[in-house]
C-alpha atoms as a PDB file:
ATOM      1  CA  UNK A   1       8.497 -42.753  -2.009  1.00  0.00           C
ATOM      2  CA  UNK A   2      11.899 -42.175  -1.825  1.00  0.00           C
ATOM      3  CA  UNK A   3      12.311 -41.298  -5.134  1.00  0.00           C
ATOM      4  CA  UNK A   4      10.120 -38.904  -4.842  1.00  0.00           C
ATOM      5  CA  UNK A   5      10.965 -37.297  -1.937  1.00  0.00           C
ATOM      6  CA  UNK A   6      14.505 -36.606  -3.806  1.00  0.00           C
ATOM      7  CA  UNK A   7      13.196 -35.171  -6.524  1.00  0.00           C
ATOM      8  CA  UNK A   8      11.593 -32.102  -4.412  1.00  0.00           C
ATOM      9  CA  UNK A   9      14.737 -30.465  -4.058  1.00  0.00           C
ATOM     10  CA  UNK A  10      16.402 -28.956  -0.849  1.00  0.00           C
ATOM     11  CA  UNK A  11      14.457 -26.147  -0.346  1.00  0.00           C
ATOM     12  CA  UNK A  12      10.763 -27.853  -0.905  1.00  0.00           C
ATOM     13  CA  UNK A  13      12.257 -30.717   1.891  1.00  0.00           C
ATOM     14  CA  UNK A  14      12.562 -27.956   4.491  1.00  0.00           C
ATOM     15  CA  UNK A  15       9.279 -27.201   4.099  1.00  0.00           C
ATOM     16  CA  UNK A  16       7.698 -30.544   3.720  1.00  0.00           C
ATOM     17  CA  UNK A  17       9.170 -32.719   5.928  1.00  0.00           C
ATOM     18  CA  UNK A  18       7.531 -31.958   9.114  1.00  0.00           C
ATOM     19  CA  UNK A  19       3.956 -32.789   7.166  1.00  0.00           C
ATOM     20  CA  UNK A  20       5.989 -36.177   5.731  1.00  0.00           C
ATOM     21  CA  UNK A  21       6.979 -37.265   8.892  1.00  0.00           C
ATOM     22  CA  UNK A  22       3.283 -37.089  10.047  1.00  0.00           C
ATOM     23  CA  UNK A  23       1.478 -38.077   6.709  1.00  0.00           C
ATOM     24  CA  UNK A  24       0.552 -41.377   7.733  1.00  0.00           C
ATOM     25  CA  UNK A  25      -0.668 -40.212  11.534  1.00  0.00           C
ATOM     26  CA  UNK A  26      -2.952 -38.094   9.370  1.00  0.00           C
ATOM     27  CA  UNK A  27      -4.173 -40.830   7.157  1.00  0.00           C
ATOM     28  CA  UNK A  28      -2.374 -38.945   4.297  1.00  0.00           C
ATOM     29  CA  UNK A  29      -1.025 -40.415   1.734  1.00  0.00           C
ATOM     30  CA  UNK A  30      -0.838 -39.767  -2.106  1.00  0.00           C
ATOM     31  CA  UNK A  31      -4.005 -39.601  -3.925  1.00  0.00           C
ATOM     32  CA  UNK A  32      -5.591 -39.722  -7.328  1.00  0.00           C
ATOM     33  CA  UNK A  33      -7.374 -37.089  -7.801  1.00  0.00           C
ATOM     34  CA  UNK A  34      -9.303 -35.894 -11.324  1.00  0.00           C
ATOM     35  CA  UNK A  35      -8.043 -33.127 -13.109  1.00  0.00           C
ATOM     36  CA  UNK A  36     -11.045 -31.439 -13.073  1.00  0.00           C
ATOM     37  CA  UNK A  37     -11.489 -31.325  -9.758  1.00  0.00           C
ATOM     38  CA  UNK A  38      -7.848 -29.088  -9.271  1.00  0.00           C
ATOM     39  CA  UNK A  39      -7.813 -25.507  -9.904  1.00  0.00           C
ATOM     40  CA  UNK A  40      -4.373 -23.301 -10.781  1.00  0.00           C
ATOM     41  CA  UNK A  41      -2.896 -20.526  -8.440  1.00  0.00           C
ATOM     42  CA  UNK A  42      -3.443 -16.890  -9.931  1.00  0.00           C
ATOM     43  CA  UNK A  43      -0.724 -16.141  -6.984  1.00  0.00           C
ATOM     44  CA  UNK A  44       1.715 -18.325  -8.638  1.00  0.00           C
ATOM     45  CA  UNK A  45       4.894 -16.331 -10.030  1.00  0.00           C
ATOM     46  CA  UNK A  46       5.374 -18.116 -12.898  1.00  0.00           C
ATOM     47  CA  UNK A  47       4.032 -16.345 -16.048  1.00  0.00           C
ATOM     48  CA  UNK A  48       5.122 -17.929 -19.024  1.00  0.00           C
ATOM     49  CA  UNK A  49       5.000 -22.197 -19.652  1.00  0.00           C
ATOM     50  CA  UNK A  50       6.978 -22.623 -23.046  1.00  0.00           C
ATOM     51  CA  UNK A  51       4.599 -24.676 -25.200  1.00  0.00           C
ATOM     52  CA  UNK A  52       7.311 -26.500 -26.852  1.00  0.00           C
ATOM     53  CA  UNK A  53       9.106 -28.009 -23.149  1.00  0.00           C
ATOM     54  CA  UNK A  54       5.546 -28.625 -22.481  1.00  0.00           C
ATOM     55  CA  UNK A  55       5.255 -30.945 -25.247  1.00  0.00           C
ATOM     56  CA  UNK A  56       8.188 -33.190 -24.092  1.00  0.00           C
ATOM     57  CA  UNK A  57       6.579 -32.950 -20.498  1.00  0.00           C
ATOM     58  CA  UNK A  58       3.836 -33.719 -22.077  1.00  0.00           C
ATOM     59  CA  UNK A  59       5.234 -36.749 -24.025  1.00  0.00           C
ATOM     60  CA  UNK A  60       7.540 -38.022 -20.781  1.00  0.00           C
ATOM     61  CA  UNK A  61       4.230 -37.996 -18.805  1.00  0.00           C
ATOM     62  CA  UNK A  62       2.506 -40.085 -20.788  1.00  0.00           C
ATOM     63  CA  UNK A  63       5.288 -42.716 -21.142  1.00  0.00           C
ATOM     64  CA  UNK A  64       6.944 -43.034 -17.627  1.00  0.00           C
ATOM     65  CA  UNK A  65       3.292 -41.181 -15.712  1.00  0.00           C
ATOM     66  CA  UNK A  66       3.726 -38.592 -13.065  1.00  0.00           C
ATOM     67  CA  UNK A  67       6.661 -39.512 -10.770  1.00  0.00           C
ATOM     68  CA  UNK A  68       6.687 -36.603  -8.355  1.00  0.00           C
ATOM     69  CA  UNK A  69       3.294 -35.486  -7.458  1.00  0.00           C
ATOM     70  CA  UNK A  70       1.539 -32.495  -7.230  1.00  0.00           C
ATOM     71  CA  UNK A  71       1.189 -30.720  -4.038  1.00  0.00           C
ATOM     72  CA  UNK A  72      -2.342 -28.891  -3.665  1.00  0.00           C
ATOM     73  CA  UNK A  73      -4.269 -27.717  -0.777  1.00  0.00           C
ATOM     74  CA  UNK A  74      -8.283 -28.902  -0.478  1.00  0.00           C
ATOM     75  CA  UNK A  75     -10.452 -25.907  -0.557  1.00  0.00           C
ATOM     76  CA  UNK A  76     -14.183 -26.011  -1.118  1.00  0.00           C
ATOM     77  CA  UNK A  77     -14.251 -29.729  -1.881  1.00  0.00           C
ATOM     78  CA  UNK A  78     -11.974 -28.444  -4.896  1.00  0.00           C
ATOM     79  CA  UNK A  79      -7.930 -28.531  -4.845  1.00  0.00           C
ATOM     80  CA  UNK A  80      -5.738 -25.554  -5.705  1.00  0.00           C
ATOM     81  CA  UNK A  81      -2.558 -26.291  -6.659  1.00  0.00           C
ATOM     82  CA  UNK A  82       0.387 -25.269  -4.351  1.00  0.00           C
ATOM     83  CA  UNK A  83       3.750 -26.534  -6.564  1.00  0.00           C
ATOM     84  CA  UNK A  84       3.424 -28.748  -9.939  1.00  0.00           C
ATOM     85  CA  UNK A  85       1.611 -26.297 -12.206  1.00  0.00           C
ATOM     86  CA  UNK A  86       3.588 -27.009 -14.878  1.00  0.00           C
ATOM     87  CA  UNK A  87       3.145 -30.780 -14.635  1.00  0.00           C
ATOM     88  CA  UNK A  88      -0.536 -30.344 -14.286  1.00  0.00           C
ATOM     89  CA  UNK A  89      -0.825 -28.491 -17.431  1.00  0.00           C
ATOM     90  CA  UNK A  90       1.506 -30.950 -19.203  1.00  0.00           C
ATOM     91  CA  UNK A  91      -0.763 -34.173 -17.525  1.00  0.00           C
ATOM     92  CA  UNK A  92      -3.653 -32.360 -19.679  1.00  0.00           C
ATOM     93  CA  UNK A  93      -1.612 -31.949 -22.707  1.00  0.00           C
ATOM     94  CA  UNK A  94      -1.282 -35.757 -22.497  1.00  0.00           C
ATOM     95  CA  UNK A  95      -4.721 -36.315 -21.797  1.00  0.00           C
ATOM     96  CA  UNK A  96      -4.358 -37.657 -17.992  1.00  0.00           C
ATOM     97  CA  UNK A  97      -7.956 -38.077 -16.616  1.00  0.00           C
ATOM     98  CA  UNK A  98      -6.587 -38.225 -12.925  1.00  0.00           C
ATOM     99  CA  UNK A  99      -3.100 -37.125 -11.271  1.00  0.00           C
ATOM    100  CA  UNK A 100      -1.037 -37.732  -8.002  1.00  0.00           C
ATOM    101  CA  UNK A 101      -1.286 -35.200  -5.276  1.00  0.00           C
ATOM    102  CA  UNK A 102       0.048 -34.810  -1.706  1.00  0.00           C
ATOM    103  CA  UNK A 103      -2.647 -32.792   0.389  1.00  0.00           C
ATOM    104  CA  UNK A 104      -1.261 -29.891   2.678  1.00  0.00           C
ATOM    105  CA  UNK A 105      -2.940 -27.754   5.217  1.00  0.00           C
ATOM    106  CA  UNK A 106      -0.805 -24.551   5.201  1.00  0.00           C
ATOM    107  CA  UNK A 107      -2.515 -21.009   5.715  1.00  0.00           C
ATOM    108  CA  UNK A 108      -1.832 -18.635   2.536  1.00  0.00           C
ATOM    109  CA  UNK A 109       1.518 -17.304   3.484  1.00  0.00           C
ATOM    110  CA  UNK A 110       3.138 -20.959   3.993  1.00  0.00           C
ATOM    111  CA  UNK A 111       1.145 -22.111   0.523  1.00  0.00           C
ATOM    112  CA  UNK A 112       2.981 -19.195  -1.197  1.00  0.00           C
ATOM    113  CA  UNK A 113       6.547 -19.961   0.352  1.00  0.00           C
ATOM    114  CA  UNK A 114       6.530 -22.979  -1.585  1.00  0.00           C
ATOM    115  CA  UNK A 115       4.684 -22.217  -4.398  1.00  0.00           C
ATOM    116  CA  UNK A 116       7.585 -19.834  -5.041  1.00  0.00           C
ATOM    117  CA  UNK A 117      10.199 -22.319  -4.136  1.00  0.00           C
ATOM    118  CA  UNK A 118       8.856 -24.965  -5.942  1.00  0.00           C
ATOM    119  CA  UNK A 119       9.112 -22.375  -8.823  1.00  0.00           C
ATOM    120  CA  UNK A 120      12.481 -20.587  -8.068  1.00  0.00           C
ATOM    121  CA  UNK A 121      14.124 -24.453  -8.091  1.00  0.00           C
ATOM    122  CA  UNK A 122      13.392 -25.426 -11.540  1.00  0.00           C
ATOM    123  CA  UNK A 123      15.434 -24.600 -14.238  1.00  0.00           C
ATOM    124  CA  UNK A 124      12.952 -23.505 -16.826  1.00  0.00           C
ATOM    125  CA  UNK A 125      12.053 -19.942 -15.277  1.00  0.00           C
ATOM    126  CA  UNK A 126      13.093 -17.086 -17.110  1.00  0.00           C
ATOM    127  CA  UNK A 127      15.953 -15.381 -15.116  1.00  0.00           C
ATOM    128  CA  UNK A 128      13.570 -12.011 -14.052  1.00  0.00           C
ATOM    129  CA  UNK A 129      10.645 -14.238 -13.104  1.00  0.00           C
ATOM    130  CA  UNK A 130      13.409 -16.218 -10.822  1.00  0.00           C
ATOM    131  CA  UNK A 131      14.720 -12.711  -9.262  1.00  0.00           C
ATOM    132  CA  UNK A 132      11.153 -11.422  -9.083  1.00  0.00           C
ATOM    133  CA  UNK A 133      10.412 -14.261  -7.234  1.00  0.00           C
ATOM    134  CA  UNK A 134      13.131 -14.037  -4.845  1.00  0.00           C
ATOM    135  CA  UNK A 135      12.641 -10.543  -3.888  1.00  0.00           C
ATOM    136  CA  UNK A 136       9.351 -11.482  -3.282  1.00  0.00           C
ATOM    137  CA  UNK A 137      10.039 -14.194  -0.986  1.00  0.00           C
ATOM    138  CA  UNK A 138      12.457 -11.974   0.727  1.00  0.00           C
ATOM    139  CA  UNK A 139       9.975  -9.170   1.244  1.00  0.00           C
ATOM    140  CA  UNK A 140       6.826 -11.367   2.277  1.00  0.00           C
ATOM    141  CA  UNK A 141       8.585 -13.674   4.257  1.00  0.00           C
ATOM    142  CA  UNK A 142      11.224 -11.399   5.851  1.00  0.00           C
ATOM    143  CA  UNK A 143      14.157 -13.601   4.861  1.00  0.00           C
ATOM    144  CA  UNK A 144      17.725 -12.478   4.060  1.00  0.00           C
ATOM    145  CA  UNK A 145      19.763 -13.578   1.050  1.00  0.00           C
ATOM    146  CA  UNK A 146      21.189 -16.168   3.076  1.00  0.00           C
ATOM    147  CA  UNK A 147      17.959 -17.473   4.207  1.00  0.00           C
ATOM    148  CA  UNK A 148      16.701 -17.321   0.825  1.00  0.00           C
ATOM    149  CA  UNK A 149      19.928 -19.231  -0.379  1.00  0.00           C
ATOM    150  CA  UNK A 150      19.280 -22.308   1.867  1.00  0.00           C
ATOM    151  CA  UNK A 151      15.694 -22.300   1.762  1.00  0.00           C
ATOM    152  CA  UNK A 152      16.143 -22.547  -2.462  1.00  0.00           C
ATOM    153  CA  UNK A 153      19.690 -24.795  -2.584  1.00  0.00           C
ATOM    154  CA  UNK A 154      21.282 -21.419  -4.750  1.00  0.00           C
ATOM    155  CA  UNK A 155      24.405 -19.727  -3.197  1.00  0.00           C
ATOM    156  CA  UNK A 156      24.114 -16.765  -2.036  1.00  0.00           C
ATOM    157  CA  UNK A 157      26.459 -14.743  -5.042  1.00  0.00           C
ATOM    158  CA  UNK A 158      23.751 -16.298  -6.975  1.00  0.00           C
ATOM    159  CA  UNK A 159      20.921 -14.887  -5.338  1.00  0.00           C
ATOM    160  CA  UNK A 160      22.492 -11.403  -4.972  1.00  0.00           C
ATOM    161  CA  UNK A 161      23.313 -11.365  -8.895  1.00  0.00           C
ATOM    162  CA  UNK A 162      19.572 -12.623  -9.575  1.00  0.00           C
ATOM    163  CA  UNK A 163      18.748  -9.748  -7.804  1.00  0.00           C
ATOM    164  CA  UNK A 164      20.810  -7.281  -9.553  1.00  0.00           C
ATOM    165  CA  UNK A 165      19.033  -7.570 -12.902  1.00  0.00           C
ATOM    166  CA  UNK A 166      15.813  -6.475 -10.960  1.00  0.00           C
ATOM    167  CA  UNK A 167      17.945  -2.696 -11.335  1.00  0.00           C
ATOM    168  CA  UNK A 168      17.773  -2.772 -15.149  1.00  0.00           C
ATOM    169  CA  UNK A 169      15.550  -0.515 -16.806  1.00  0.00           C
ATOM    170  CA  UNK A 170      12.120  -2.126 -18.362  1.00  0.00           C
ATOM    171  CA  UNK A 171      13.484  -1.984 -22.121  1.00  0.00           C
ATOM    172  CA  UNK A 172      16.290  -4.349 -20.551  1.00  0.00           C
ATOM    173  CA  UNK A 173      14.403  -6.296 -18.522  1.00  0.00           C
ATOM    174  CA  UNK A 174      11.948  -7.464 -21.770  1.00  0.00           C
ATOM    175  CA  UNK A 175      15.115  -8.315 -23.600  1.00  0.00           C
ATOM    176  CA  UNK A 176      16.211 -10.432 -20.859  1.00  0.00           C
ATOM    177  CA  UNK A 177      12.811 -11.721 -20.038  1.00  0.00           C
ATOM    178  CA  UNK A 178      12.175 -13.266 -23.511  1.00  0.00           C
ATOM    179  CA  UNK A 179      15.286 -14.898 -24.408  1.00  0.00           C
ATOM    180  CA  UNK A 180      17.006 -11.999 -26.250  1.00  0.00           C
ATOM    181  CA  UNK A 181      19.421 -10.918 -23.599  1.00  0.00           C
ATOM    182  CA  UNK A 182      20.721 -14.058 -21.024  1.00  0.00           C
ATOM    183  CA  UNK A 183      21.092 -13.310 -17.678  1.00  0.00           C
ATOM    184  CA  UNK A 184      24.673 -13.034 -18.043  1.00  0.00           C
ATOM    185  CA  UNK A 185      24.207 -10.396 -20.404  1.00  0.00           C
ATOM    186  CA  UNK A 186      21.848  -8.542 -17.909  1.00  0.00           C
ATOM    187  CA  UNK A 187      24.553  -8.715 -15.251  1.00  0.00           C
ATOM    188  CA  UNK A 188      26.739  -7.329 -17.588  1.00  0.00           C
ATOM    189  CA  UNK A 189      24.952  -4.344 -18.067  1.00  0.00           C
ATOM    190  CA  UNK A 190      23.962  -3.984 -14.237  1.00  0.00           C
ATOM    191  CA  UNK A 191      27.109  -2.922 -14.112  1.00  0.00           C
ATOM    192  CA  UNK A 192      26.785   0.309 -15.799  1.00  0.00           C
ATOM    193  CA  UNK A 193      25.602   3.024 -13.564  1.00  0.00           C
ATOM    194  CA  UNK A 194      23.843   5.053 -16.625  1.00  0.00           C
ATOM    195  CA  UNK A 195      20.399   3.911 -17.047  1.00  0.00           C
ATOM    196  CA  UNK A 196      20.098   5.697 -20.613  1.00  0.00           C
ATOM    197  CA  UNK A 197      23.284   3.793 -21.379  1.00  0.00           C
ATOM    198  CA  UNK A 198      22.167   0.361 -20.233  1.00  0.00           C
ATOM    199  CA  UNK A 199      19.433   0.439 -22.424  1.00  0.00           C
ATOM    200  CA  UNK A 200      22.111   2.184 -25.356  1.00  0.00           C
ATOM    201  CA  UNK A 201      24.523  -1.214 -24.751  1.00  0.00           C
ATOM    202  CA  UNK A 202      21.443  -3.804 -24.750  1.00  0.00           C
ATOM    203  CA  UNK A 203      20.395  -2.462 -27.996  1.00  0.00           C
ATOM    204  CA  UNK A 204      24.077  -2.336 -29.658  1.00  0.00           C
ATOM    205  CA  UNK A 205      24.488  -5.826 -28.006  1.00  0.00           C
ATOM    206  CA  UNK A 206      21.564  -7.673 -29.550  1.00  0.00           C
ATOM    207  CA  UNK A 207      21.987  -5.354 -32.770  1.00  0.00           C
ATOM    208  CA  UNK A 208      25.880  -6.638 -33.017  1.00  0.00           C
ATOM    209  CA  UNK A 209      25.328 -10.051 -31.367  1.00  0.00           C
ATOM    210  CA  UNK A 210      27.942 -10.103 -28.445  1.00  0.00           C
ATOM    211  CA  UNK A 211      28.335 -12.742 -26.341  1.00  0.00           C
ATOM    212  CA  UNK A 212      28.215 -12.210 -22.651  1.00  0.00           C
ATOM    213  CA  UNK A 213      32.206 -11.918 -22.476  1.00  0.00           C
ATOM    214  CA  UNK A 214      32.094  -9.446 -25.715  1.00  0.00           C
ATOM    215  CA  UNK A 215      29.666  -7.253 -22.941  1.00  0.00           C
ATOM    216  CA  UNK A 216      31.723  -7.647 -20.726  1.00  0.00           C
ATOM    217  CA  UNK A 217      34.830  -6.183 -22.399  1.00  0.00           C
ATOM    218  CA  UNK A 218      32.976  -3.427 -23.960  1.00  0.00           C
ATOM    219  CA  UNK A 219      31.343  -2.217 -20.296  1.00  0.00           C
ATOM    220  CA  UNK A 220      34.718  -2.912 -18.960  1.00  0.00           C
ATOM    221  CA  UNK A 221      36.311  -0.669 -21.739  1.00  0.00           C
ATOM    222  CA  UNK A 222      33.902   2.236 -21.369  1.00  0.00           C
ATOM    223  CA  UNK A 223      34.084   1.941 -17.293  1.00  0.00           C
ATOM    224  CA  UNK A 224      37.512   2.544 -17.950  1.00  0.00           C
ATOM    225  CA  UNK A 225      37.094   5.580 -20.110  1.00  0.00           C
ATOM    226  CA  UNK A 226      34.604   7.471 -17.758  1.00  0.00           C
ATOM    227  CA  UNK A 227      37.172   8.872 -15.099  1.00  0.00           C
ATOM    228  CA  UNK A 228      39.889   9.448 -17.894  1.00  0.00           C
ATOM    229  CA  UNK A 229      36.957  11.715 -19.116  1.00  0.00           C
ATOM    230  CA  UNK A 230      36.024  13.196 -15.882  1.00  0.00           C
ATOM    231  CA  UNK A 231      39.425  14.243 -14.768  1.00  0.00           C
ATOM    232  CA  UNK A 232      40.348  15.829 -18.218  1.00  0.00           C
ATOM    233  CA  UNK A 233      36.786  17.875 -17.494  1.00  0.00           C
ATOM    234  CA  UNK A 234      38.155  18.656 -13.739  1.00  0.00           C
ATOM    235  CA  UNK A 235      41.547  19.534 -14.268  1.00  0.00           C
ATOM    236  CA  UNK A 236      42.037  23.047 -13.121  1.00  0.00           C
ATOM    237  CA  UNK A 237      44.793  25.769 -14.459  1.00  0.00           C
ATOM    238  CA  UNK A 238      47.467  26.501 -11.738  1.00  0.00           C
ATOM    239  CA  UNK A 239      45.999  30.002 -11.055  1.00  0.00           C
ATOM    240  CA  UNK A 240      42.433  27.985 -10.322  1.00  0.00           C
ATOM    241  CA  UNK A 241      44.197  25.704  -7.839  1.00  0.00           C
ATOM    242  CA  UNK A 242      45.848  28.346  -6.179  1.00  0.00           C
ATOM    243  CA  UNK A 243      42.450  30.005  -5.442  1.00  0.00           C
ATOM    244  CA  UNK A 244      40.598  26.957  -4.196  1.00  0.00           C
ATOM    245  CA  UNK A 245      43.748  26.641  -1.916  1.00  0.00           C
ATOM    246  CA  UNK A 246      43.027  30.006  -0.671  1.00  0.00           C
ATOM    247  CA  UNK A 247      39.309  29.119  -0.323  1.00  0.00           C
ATOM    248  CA  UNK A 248      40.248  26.533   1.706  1.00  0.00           C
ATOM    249  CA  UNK A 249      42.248  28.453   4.175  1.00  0.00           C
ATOM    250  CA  UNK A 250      40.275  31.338   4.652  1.00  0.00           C
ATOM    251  CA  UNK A 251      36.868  29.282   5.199  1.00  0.00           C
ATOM    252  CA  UNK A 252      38.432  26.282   7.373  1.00  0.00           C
ATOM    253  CA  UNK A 253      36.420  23.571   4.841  1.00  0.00           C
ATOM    254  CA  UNK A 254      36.534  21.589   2.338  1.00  0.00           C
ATOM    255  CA  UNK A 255      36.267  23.992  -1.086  1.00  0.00           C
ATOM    256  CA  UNK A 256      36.177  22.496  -4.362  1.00  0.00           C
ATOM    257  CA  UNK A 257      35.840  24.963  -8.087  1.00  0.00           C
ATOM    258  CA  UNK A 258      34.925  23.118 -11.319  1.00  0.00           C
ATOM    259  CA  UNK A 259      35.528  25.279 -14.963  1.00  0.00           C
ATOM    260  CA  UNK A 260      37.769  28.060 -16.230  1.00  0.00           C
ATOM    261  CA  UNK A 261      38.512  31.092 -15.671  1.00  0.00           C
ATOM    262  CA  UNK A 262      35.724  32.153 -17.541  1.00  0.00           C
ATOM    263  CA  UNK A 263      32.986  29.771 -16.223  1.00  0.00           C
ATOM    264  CA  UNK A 264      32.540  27.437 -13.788  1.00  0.00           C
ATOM    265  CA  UNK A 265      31.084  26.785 -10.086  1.00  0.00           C
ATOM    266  CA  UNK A 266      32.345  27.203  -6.395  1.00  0.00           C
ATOM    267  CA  UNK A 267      31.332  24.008  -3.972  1.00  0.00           C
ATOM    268  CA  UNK A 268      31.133  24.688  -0.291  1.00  0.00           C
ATOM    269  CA  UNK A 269      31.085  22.055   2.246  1.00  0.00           C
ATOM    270  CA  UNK A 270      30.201  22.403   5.737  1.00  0.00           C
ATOM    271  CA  UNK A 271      29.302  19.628   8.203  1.00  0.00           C
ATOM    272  CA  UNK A 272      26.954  21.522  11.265  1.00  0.00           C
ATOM    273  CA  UNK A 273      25.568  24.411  12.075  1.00  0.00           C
ATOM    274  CA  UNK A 274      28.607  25.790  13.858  1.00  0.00           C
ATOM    275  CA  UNK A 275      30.597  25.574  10.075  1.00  0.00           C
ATOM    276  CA  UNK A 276      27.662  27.170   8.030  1.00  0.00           C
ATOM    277  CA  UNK A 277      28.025  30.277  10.570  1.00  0.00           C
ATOM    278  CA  UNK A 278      31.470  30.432   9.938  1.00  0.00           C
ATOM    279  CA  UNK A 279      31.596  30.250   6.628  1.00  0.00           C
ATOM    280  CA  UNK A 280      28.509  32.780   6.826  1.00  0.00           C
ATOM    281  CA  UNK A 281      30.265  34.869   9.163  1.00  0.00           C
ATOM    282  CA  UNK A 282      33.691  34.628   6.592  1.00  0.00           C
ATOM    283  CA  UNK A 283      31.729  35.611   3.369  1.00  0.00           C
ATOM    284  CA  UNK A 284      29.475  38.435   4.665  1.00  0.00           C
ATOM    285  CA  UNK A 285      30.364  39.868   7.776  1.00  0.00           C
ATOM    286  CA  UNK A 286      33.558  40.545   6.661  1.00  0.00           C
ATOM    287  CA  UNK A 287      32.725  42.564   3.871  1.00  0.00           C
END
């Protein structure tokens, strides 16, 4: 039992080991139960099993059997699985008849807490399904990022850059979400403020094949050329200046022109009521 209560994971411990520590008070124990008799989670946030890792599964199953078992909740006389989907469908792809399972008793929102933590922990999620997953658990559960990081073993730069890719447009998010674009590649382009340009960079990336430090350089390069650009487009002639100075002194606020002489646009700040009458007052009543 040991061995298996390793293999949960840091996160999944938290939440077990107050039903461990009373498993055998409540003459539980593991069971064999028939896979028939076990139904999947539509609540369960992972979308995609990769056929071919569920081969090997599959093919590990039936050599060495199930060594961590599933974790289900009894329902109806049926059992719906609350963590070890993936196993379960891989124990059917190697035509198990029955399979382990530790019986819980947790109400809905617990069942989901470690359905998703069960999920977020594994390595085979695909990086959006991960942050999906998080932000879930964060918003359902009311947990920070550093709750979030215990509760699933991850630091917490690791939970806040999962979350980051959730900002990418949908085109993006596809590329990342099927293997085209890594997750390092969709931090990459997090990075860039312009969603039109995001999805412009994903498409040049996977056209051009960049690695994630190629991205990196090239959103790094064009990051750098933005506010060359924008002060060139700012940069006012002396005469300009000199009238935005006098702006500034005749209306007590901040005064900022953008343009030429021949076209352009006057910005007027004020910060309460008492400055808009002011400036009101400097404007109109004078004239």
């Amino acid at each position: 039992m040991a061995g298996k209560k390793r293999g949960l994971g840091r996160g999944l411990d938290a939440l077990l080991d107050p039903y461990v520590e009373t498993a055998s008070e409540q003459r539980s124990s593991v069971l064999e139960v028939d896979v028939r008799s076990i139904d999947t989670n539509a609540q369960q946030p992972r979308k995609q099993f990769e056929e071919e890792a569920l081969k090997e599964l599959a093919a590990s199953i039936a050599t060495h059997g199930i060594v961590q078992p599933l974790i289900v909740k009894e329902q109806n006389g049926r059992y719906l699985i609350v963590a070890g989907e993936r196993r379960f469908r891989a124990a059917r792809m190697a035509k198990l008849s029955t399979v382990p399972v530790l019986v819980v008793d947790y109400d809905d929102a617990k069942m989901h807490e470690v359905s998703l933590i069960e999920n977020i922990q594994r390595e085979d999620l695909n990086p959006i399904e991960e942050a999906a997953a998080i932000r879930f658990l964060m918003q359902q559960h009311d947990m920070t990022q550093e709750e979030v990081s215990e509760r699933i073993g991850k630091s917490r730069p690791a939970v806040a850059n999962a979350l980051r890719l959730l900002q990418l447009p949908e085109p993006v998010l596809s590329l990342v979400r099927d293997g085209t674009l890594s997750a390092g590649h969709g931090r990459a382009l997090a990075g860039v403020q312009d969603r039109k340009m995001q999805e412009k960079l994903a498409e040049e990336c996977v056209r051009l094949g960049y690695s994630v430090r190629a991205l990196e350089s090239r959103v790094k390069n064009l990051m750098a050329d933005r506010p060359k650009q924008r002060k060139e487009a700012i940069a006012l002639s002396s005469e300009l200046s000199n009238i935005e100075d006098c702006f500034r002194q005749r209306l007590g606020t901040k005064v900022k022109i953008s343009g030429t002489e021949g076209k352009g646009k006057i910005t007027i700040e004020y910060y309460s009521a008492s400055d808009l009458q002011h400036i009101y007052e400097s404007i109109v009543k004078d004239r």
